[in-house]
N, C-alpha and C. Protein backbone atom coordinates (compact mmCIF):
# COMPACT_ATOMS: atom_id res chain seq x y z
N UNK A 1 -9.77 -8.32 -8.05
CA UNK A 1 -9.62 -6.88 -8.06
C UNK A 1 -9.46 -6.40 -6.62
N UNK A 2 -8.70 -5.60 -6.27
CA UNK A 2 -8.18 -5.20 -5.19
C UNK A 2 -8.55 -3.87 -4.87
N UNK A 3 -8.87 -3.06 -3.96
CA UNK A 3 -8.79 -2.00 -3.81
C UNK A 3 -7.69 -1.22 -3.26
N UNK A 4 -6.48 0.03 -3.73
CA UNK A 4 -5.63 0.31 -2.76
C UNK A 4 -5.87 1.55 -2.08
N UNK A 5 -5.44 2.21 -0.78
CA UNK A 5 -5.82 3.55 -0.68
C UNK A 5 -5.21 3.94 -0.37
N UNK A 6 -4.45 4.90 -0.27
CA UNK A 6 -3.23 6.04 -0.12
C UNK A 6 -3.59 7.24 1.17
N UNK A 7 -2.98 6.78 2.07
CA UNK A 7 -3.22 8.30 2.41
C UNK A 7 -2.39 9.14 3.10
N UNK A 8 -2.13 10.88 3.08
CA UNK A 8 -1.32 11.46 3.87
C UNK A 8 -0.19 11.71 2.93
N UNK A 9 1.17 11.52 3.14
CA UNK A 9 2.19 11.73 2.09
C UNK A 9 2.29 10.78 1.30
N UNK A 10 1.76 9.90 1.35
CA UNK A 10 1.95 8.35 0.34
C UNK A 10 0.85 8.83 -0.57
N UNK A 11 -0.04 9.53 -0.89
CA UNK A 11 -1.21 10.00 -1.53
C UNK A 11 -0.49 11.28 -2.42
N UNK A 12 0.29 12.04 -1.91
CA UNK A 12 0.40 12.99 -2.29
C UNK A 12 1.65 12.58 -3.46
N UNK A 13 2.76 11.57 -2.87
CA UNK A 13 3.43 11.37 -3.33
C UNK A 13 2.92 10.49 -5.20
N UNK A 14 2.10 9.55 -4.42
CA UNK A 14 1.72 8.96 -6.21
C UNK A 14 0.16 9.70 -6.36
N UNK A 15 -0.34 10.54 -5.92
CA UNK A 15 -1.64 11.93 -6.31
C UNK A 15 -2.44 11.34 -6.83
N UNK A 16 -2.86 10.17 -5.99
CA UNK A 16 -4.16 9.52 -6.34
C UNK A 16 -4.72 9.33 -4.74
N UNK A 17 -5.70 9.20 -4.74
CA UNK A 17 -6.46 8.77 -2.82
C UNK A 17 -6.76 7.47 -3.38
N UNK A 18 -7.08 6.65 -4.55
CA UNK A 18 -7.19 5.35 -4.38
C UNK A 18 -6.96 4.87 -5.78
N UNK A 19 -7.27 3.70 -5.99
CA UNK A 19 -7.25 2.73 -7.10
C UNK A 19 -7.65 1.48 -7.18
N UNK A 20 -8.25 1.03 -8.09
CA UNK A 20 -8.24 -1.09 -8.23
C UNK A 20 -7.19 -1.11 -9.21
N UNK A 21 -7.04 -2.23 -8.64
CA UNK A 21 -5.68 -2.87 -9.52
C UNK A 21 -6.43 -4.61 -9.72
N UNK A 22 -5.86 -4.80 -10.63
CA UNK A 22 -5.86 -6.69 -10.57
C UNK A 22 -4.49 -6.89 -10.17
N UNK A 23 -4.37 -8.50 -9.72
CA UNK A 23 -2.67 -8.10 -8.94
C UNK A 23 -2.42 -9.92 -8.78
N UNK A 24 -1.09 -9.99 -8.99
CA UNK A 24 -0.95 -11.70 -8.98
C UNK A 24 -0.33 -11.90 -7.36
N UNK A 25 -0.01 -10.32 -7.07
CA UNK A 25 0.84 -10.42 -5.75
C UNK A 25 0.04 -11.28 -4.75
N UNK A 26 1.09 -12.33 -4.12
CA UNK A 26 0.74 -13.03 -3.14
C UNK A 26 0.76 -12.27 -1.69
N UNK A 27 1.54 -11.39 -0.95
CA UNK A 27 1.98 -10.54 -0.28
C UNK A 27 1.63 -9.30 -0.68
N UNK A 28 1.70 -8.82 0.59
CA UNK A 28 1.44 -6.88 1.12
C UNK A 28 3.17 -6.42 0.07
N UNK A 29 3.50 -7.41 0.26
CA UNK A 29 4.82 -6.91 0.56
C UNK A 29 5.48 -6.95 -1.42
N UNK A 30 4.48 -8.23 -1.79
CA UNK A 30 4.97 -8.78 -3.32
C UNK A 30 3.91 -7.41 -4.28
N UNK A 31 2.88 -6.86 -3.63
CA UNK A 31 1.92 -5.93 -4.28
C UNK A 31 3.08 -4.64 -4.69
N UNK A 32 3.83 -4.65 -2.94
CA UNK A 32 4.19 -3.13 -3.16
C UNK A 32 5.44 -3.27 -4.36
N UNK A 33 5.90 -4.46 -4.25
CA UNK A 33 7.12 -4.46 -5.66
C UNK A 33 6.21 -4.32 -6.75
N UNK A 34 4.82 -4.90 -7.24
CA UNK A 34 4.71 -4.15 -8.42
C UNK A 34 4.33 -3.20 -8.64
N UNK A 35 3.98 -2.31 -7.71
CA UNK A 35 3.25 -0.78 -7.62
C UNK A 35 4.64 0.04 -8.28
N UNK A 36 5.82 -0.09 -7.11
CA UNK A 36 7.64 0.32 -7.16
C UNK A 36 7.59 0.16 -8.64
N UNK A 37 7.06 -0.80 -9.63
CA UNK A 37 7.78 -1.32 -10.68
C UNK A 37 6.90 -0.76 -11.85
N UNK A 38 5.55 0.01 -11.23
CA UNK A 38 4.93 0.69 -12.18
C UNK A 38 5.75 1.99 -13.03
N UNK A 39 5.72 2.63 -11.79
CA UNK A 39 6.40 4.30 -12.17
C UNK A 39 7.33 5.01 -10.81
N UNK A 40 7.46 5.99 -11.05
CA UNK A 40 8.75 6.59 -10.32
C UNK A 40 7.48 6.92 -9.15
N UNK A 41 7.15 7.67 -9.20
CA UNK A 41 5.99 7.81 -7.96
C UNK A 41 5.50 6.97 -7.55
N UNK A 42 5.41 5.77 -7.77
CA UNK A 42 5.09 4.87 -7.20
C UNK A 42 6.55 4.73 -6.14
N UNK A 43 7.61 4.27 -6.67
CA UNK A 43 8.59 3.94 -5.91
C UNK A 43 9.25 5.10 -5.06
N UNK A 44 8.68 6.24 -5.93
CA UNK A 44 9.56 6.89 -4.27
C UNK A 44 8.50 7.04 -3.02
N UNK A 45 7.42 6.65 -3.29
CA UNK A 45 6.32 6.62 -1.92
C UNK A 45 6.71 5.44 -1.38
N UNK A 46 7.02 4.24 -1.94
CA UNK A 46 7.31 2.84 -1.24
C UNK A 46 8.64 2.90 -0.82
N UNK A 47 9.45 3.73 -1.32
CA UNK A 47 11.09 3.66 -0.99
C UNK A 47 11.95 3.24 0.05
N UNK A 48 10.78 3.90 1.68
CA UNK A 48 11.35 3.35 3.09
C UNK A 48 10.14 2.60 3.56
N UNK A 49 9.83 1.39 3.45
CA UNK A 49 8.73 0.92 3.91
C UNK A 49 8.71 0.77 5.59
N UNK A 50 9.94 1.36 5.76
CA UNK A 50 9.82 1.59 8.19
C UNK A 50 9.16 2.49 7.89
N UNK A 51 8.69 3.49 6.83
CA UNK A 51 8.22 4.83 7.04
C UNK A 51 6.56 4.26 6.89
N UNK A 52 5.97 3.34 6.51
CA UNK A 52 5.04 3.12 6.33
C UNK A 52 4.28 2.20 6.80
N UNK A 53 2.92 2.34 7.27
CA UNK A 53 1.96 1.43 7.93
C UNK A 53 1.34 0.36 7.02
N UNK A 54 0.15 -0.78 6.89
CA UNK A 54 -0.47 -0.96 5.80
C UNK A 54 -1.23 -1.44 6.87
N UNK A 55 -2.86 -1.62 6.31
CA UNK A 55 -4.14 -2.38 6.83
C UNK A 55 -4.48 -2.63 5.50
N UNK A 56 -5.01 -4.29 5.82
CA UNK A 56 -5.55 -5.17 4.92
C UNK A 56 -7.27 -5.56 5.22
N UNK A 57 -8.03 -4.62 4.25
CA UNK A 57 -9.52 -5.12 4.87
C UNK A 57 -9.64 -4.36 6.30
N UNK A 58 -8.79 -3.29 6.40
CA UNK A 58 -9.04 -2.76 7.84
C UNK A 58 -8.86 -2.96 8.94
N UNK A 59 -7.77 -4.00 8.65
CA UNK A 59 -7.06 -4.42 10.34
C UNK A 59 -5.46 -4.13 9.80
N UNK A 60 -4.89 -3.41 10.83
CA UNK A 60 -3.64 -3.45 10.55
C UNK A 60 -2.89 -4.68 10.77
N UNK A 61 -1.42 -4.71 9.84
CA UNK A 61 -0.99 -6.15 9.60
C UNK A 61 0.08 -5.33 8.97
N UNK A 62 1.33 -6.90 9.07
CA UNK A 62 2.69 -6.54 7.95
C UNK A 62 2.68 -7.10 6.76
N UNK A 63 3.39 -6.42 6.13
CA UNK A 63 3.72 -6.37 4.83
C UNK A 63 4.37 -8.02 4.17
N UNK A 64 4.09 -8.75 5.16
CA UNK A 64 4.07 -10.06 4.79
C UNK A 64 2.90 -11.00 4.80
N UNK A 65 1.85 -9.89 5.00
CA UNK A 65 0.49 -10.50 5.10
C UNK A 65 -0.16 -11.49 3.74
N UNK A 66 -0.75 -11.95 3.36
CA UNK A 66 -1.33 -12.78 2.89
C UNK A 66 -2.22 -12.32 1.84
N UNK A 67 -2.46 -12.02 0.65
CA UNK A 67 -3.52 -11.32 -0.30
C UNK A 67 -4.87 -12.16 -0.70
N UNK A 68 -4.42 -13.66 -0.15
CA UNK A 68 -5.70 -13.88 -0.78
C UNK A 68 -6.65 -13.53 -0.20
N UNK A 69 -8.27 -13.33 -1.14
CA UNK A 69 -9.92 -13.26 -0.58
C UNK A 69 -9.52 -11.33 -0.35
N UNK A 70 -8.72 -10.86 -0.07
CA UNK A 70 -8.71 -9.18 0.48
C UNK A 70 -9.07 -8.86 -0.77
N UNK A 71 -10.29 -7.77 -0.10
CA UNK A 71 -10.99 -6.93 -1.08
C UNK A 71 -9.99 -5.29 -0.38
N UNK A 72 -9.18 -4.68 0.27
CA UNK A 72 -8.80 -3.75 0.32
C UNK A 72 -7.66 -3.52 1.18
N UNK A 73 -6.72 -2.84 0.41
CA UNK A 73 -5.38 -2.79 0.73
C UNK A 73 -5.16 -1.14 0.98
N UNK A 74 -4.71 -0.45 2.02
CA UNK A 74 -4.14 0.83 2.18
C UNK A 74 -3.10 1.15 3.13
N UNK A 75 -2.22 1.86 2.51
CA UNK A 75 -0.89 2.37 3.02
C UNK A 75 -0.85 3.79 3.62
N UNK A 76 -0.51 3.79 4.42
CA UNK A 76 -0.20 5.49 5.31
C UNK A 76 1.26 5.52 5.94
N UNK A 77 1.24 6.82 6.84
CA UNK A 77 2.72 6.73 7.42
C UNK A 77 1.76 6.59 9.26
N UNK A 78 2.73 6.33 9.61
CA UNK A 78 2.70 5.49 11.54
C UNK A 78 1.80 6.91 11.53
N UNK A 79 0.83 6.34 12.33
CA UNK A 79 -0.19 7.76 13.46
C UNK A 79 0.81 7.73 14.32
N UNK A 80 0.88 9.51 14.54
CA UNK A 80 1.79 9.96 15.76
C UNK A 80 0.68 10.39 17.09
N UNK A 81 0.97 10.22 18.00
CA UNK A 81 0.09 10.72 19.34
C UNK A 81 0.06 12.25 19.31
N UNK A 82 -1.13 12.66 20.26
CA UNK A 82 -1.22 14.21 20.78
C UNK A 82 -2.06 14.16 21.10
């Protein structure tokens, strides 16, 4: 069981702040195809993944990262400076 967390326009877009999922995805990257493959809100939040960050367990990482043993997965868009 996985935890995912949404936040910022990726939250708003599928209007949840989190979820568990069970998930066979091997990859950051194989998760987000079945999220895309749930529902339309799902895929139009994943649609440009340059638009999007992910941290696994709280370290940021790419979307070719590795799923096994991760207890938590969350997606945002890039922090901008100020």
């Amino acid at each position: 069981m996985i935890e995912i967390l949404y936040f910022a326009w990726v939250r708003e877009r599928i209007g949840l702040p989190k979820e568990r999922l069970e998930t066979s995805a091997a990859t950051v990257a194989d998760l987000v195809e079945e999220l895309k493959a749930r529902e339309e809100r799902y895929a139009a939040a994943f649609a440009d993944l340059t638009a999007l960050r992910v941290a696994v367990d709280q370290e940021l990482t790419e979307f070719d990262a590795p799923l096994d043993g991760v207890r938590e997965v969350a997606f945002f868009p890039p922090m901008t400076g100020g």
